[in-house]
Structure formats: C-alpha cells, structure tokens
PDB file of N, CA and C in Angstrom:
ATOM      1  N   UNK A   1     -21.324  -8.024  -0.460  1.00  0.00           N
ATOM      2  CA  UNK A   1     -19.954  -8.481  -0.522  1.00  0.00           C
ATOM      3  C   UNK A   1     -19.027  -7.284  -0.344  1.00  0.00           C
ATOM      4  N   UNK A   2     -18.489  -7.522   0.819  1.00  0.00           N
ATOM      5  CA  UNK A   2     -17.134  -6.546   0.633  1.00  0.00           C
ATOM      6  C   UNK A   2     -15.900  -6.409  -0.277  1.00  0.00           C
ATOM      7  N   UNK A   3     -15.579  -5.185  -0.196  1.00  0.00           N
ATOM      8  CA  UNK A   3     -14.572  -4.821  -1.662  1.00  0.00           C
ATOM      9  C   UNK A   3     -13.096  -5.045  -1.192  1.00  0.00           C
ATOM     10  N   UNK A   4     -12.223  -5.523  -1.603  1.00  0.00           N
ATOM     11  CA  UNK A   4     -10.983  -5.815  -1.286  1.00  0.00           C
ATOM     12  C   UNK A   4     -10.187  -4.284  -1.080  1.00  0.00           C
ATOM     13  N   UNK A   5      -9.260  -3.897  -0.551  1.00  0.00           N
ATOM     14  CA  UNK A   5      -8.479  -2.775  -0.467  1.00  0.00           C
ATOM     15  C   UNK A   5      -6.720  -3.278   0.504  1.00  0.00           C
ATOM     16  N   UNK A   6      -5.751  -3.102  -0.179  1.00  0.00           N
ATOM     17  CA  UNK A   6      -4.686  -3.394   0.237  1.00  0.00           C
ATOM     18  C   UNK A   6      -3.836  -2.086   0.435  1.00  0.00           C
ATOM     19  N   UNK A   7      -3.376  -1.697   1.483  1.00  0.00           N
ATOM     20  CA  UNK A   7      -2.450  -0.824   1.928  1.00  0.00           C
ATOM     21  C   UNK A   7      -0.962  -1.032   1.607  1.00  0.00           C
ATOM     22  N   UNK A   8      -0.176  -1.301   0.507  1.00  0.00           N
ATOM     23  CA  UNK A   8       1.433  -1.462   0.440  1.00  0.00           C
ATOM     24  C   UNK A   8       2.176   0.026   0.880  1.00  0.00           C
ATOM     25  N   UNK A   9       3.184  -0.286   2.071  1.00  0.00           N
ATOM     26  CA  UNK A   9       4.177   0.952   2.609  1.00  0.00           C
ATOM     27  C   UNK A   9       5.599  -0.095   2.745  1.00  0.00           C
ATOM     28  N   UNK A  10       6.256   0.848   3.264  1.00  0.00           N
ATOM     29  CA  UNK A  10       7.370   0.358   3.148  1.00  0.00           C
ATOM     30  C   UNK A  10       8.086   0.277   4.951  1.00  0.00           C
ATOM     31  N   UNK A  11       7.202   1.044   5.614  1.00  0.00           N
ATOM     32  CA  UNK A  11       7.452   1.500   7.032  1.00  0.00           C
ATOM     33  C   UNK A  11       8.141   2.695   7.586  1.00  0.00           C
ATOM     34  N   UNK A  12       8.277   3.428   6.433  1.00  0.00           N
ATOM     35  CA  UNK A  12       9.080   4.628   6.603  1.00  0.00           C
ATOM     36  C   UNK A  12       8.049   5.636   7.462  1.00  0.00           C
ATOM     37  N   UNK A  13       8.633   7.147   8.020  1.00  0.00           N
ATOM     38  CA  UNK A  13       7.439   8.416   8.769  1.00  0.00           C
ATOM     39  C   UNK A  13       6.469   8.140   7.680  1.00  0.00           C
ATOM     40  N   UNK A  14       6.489   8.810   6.191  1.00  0.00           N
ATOM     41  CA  UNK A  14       5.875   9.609   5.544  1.00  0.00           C
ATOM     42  C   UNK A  14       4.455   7.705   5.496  1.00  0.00           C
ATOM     43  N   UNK A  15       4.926   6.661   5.681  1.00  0.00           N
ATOM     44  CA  UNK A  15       4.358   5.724   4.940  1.00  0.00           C
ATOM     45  C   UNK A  15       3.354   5.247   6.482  1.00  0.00           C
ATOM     46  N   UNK A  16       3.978   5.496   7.573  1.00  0.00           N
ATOM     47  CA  UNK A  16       3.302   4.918   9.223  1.00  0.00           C
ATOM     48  C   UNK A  16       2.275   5.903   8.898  1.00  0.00           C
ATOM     49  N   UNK A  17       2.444   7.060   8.802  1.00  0.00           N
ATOM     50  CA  UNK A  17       1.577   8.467   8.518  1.00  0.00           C
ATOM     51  C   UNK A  17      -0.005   8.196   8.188  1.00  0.00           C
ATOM     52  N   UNK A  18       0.760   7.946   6.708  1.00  0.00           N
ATOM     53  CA  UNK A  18      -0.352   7.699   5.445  1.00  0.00           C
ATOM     54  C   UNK A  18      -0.876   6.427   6.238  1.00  0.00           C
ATOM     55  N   UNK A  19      -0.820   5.253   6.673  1.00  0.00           N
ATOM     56  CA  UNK A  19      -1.392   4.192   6.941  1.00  0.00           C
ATOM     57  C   UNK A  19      -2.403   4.348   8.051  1.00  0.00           C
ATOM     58  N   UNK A  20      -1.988   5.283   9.193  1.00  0.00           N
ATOM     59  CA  UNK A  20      -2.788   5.916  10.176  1.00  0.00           C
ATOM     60  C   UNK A  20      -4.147   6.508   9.651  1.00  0.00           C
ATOM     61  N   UNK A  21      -3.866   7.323   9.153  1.00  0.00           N
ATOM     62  CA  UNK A  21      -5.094   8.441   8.036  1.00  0.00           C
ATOM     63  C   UNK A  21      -5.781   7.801   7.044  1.00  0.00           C
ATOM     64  N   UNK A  22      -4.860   6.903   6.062  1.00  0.00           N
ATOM     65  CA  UNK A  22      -6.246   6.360   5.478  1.00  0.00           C
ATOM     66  C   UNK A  22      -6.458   5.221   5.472  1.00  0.00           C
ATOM     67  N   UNK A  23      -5.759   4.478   5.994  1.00  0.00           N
ATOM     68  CA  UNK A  23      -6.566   2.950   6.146  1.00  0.00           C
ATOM     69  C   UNK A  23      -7.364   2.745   7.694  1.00  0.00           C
ATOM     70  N   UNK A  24      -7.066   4.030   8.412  1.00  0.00           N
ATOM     71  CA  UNK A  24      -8.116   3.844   9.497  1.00  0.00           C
ATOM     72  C   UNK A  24      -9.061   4.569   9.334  1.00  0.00           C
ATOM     73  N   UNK A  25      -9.509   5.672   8.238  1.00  0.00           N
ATOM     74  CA  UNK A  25     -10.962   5.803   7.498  1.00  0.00           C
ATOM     75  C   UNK A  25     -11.524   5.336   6.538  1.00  0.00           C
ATOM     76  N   UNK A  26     -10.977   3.960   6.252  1.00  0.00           N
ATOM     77  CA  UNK A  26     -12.068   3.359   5.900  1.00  0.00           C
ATOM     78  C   UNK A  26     -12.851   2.691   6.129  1.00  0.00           C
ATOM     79  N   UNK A  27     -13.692   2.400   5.772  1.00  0.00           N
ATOM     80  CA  UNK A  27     -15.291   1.581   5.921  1.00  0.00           C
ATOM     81  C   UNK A  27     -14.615   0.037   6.339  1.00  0.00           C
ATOM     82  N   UNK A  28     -14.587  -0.305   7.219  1.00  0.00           N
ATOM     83  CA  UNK A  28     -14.330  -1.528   7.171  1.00  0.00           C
ATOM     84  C   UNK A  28     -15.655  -2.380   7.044  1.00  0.00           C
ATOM     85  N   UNK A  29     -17.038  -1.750   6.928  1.00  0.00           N
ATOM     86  CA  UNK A  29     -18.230  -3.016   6.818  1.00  0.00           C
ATOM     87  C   UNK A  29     -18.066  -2.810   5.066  1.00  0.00           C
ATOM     88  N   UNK A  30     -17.237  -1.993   4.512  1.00  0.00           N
ATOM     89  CA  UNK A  30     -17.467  -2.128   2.793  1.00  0.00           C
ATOM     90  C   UNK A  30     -16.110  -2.917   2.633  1.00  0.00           C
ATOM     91  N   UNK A  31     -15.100  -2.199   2.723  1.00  0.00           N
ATOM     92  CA  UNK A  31     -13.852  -3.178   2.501  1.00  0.00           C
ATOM     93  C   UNK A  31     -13.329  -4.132   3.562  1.00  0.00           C
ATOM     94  N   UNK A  32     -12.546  -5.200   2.902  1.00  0.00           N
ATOM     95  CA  UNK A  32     -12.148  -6.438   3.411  1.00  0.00           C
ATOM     96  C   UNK A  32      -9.885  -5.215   3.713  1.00  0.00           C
ATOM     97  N   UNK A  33      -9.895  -4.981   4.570  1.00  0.00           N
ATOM     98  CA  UNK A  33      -7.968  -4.128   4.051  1.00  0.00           C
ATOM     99  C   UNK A  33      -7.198  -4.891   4.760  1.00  0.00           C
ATOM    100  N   UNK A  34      -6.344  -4.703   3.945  1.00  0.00           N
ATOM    101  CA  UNK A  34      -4.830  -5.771   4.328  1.00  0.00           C
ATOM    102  C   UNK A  34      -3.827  -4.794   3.991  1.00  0.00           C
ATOM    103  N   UNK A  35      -2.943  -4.758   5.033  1.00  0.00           N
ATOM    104  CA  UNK A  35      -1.273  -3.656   5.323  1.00  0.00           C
ATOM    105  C   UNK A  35      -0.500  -4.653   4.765  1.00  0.00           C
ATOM    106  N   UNK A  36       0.646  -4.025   3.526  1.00  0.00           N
ATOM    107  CA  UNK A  36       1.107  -5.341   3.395  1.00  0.00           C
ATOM    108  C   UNK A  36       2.448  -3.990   3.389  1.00  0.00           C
ATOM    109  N   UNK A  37       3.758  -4.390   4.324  1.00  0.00           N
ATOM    110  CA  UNK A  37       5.147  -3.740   4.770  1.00  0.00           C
ATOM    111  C   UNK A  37       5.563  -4.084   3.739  1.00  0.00           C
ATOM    112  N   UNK A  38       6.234  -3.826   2.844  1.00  0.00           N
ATOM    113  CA  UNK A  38       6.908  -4.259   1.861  1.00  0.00           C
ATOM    114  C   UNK A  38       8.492  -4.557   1.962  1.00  0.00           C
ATOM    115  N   UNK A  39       8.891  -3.744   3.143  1.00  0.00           N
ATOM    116  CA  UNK A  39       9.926  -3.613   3.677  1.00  0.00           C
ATOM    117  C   UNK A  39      10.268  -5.417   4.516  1.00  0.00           C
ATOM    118  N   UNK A  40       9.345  -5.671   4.704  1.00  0.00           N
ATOM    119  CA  UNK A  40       9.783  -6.944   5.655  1.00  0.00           C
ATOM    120  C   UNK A  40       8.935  -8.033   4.641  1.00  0.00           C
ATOM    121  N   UNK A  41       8.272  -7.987   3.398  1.00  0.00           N
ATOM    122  CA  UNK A  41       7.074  -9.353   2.471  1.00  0.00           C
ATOM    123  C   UNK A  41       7.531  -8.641   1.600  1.00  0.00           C
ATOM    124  N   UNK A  42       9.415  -8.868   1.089  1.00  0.00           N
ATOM    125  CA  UNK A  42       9.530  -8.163  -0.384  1.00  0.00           C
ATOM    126  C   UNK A  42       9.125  -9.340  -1.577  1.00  0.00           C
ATOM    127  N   UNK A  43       8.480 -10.446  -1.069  1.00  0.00           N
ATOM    128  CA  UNK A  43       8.247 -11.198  -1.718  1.00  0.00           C
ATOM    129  C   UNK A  43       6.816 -10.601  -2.460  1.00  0.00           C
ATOM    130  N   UNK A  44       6.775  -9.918  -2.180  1.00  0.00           N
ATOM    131  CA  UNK A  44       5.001  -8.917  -2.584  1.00  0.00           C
ATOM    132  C   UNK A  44       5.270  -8.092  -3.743  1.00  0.00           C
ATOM    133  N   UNK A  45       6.441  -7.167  -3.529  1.00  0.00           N
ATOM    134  CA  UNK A  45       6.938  -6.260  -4.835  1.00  0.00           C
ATOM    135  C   UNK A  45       6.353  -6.618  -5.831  1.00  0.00           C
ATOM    136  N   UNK A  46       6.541  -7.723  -6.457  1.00  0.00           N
ATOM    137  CA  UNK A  46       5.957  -8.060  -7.834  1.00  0.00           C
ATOM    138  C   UNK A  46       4.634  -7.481  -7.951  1.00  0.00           C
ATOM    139  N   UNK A  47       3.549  -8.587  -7.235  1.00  0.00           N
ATOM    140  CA  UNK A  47       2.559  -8.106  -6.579  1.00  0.00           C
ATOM    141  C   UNK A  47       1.844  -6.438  -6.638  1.00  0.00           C
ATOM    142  N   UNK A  48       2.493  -5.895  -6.306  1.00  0.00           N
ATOM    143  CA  UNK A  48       2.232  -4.441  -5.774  1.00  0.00           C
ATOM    144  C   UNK A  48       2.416  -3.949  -7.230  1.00  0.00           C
ATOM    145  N   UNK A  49       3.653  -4.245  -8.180  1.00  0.00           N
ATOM    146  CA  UNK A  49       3.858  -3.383  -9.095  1.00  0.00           C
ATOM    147  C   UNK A  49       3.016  -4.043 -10.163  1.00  0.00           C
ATOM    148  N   UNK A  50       2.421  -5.195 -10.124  1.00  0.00           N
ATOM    149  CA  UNK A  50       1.494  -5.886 -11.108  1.00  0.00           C
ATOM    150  C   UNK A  50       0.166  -4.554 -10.718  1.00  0.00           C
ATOM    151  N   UNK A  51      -0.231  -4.795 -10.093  1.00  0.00           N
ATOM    152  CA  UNK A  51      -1.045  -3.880  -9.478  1.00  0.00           C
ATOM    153  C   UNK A  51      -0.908  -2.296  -9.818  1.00  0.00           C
ATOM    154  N   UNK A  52       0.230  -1.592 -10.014  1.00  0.00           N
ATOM    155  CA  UNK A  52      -0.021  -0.698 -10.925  1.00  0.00           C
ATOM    156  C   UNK A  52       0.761   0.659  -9.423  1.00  0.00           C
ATOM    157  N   UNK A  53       1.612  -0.052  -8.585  1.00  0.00           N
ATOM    158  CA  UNK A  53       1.838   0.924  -7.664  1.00  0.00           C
ATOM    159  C   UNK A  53       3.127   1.073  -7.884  1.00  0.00           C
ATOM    160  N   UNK A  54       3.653   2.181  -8.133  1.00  0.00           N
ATOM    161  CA  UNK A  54       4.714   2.550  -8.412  1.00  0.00           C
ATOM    162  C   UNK A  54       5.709   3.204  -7.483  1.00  0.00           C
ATOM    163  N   UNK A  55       5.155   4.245  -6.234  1.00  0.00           N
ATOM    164  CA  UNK A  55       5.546   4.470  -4.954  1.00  0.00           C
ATOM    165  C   UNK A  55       4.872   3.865  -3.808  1.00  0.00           C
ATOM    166  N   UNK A  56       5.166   3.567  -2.224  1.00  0.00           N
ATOM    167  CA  UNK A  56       5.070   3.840  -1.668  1.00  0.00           C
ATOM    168  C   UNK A  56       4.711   4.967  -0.498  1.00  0.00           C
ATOM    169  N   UNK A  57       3.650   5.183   0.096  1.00  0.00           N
ATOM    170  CA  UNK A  57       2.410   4.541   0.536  1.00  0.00           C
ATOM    171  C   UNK A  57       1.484   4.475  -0.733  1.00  0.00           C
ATOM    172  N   UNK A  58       1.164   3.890  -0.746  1.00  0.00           N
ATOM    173  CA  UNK A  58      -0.273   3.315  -2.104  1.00  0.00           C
ATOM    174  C   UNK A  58      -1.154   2.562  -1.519  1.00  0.00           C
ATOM    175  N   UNK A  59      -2.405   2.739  -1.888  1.00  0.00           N
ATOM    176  CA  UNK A  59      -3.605   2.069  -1.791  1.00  0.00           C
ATOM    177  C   UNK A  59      -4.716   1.699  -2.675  1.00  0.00           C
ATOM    178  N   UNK A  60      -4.163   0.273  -3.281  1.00  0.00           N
ATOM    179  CA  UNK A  60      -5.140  -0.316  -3.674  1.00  0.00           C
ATOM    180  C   UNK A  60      -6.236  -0.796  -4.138  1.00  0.00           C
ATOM    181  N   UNK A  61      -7.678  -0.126  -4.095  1.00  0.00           N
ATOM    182  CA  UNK A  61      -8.985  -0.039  -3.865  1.00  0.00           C
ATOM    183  C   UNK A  61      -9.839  -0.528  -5.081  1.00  0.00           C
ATOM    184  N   UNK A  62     -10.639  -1.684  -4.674  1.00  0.00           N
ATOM    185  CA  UNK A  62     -10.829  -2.555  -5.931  1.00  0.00           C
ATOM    186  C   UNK A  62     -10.467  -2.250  -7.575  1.00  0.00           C
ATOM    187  N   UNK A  63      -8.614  -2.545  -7.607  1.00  0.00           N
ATOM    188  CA  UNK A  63      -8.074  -2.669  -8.383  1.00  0.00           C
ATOM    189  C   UNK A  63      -7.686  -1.227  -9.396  1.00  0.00           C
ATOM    190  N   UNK A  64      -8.197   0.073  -8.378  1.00  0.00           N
ATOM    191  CA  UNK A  64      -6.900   1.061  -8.629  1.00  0.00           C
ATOM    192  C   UNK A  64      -6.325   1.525  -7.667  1.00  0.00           C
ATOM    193  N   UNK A  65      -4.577   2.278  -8.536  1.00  0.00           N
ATOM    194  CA  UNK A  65      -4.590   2.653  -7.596  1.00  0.00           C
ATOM    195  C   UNK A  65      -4.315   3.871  -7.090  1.00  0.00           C
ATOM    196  N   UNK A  66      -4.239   4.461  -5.852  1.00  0.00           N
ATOM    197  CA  UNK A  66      -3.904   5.803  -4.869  1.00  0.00           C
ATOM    198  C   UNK A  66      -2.827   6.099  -4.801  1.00  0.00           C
ATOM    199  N   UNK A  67      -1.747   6.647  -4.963  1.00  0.00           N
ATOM    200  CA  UNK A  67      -0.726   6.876  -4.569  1.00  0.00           C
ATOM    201  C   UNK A  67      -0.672   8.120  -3.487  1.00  0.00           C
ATOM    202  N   UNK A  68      -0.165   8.030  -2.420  1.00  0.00           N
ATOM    203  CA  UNK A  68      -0.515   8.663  -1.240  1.00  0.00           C
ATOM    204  C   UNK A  68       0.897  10.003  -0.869  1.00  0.00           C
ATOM    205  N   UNK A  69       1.531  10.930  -1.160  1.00  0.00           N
ATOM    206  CA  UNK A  69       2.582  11.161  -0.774  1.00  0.00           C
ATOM    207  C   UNK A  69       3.496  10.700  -1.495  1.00  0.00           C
ATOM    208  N   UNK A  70       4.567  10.512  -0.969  1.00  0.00           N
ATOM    209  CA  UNK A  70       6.109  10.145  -1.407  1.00  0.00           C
ATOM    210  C   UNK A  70       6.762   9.439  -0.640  1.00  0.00           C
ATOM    211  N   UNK A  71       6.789   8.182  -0.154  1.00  0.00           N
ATOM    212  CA  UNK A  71       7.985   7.660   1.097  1.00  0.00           C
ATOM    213  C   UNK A  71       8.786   7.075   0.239  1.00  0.00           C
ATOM    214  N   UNK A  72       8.910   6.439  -0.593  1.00  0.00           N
ATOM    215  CA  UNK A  72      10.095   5.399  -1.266  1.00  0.00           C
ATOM    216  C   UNK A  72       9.267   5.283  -2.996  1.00  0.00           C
ATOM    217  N   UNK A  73      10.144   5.134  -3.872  1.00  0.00           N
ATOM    218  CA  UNK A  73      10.127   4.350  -5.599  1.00  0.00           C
ATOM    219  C   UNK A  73       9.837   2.872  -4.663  1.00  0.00           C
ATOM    220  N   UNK A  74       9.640   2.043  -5.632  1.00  0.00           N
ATOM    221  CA  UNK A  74       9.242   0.927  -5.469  1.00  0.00           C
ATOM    222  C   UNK A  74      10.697  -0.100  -6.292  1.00  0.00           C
ATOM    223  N   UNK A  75      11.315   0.929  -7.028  1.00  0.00           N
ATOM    224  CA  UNK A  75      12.559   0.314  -7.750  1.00  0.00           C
ATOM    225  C   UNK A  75      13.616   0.665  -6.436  1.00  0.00           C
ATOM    226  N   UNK A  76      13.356   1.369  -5.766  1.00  0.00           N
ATOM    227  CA  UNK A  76      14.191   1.878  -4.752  1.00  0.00           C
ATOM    228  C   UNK A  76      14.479   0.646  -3.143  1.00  0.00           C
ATOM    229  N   UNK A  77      12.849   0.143  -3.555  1.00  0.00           N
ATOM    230  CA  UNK A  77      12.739  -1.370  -2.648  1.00  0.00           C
ATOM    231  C   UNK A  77      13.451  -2.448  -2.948  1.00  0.00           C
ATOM    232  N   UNK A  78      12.947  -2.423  -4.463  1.00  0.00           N
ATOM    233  CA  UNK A  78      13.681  -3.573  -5.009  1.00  0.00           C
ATOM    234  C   UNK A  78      15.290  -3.907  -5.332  1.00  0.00           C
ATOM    235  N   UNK A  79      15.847  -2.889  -4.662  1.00  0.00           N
ATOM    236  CA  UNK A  79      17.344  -3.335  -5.277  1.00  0.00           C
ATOM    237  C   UNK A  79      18.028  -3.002  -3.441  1.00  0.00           C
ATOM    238  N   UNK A  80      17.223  -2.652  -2.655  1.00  0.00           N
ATOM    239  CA  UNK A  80      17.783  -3.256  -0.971  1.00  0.00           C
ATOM    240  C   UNK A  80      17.572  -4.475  -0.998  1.00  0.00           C
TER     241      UNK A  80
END
C-alpha cells in the first residue's frame, strides 16, 4: 500500500521551487502525492493547518510535517 504525501504551496518562486525538488524526488511507487495551491483551493487552509503546516511550501508525509523554506505564513493566506 502506498503512503499518502500532500504538497501545500501557495504558488509563489520560493514555493514553484520547493515543489520542483521535492515532490519530483519522490518515490511515486511508495507515495500516492497530491499539489494542493492554496492560493487558488483556499478552501484547504483549514485542512493544511489541521495538519500541522504552518508555512508554506510544506510537505505532508504520512501525517508529518516538512516545512520547506519560507514562501508565505499560512495566517498570511488566510486573511487575502
């Protein structure tokens, strides 16, 4: 069974970057990954911050998480 892994960015340089580098090394025969823009599915925010991600680019990976860099707060999403 493959392991779930979700990519949340926001679409910013620092976040296209991070999404290039590490969600295209991963294993895709181990993980199941899903890009989720947060910038355009702010219906996700909740989501993302239930999850324990506090900036942007973050990744996911059966249920911790990565924080990748610096592109955006996630409170910084939520009030555009």
């Amino acid at each position: 069974m493959k392991s779930k892994a979700i990519f949340y960015h926001a679409g910013c340089p620092v976040c296209v970057s991070a999404e290039q580098r590490v969600v295209g090394a991963l294993d895709r025969s181990r993980y199941d990954v899903e890009v989720v823009h947060l910038g355009e599915d702010r219906a996700r925010l909740s989501e993302a911050e239930q999850a324990g991600v506090k900036s942007v680019p973050a990744l996911v990976l059966d249920g911790e998480v990565y924080h990748i860099n610096f592109g955006a707060d996630l409170a910084a999403l939520k009030s555009v």
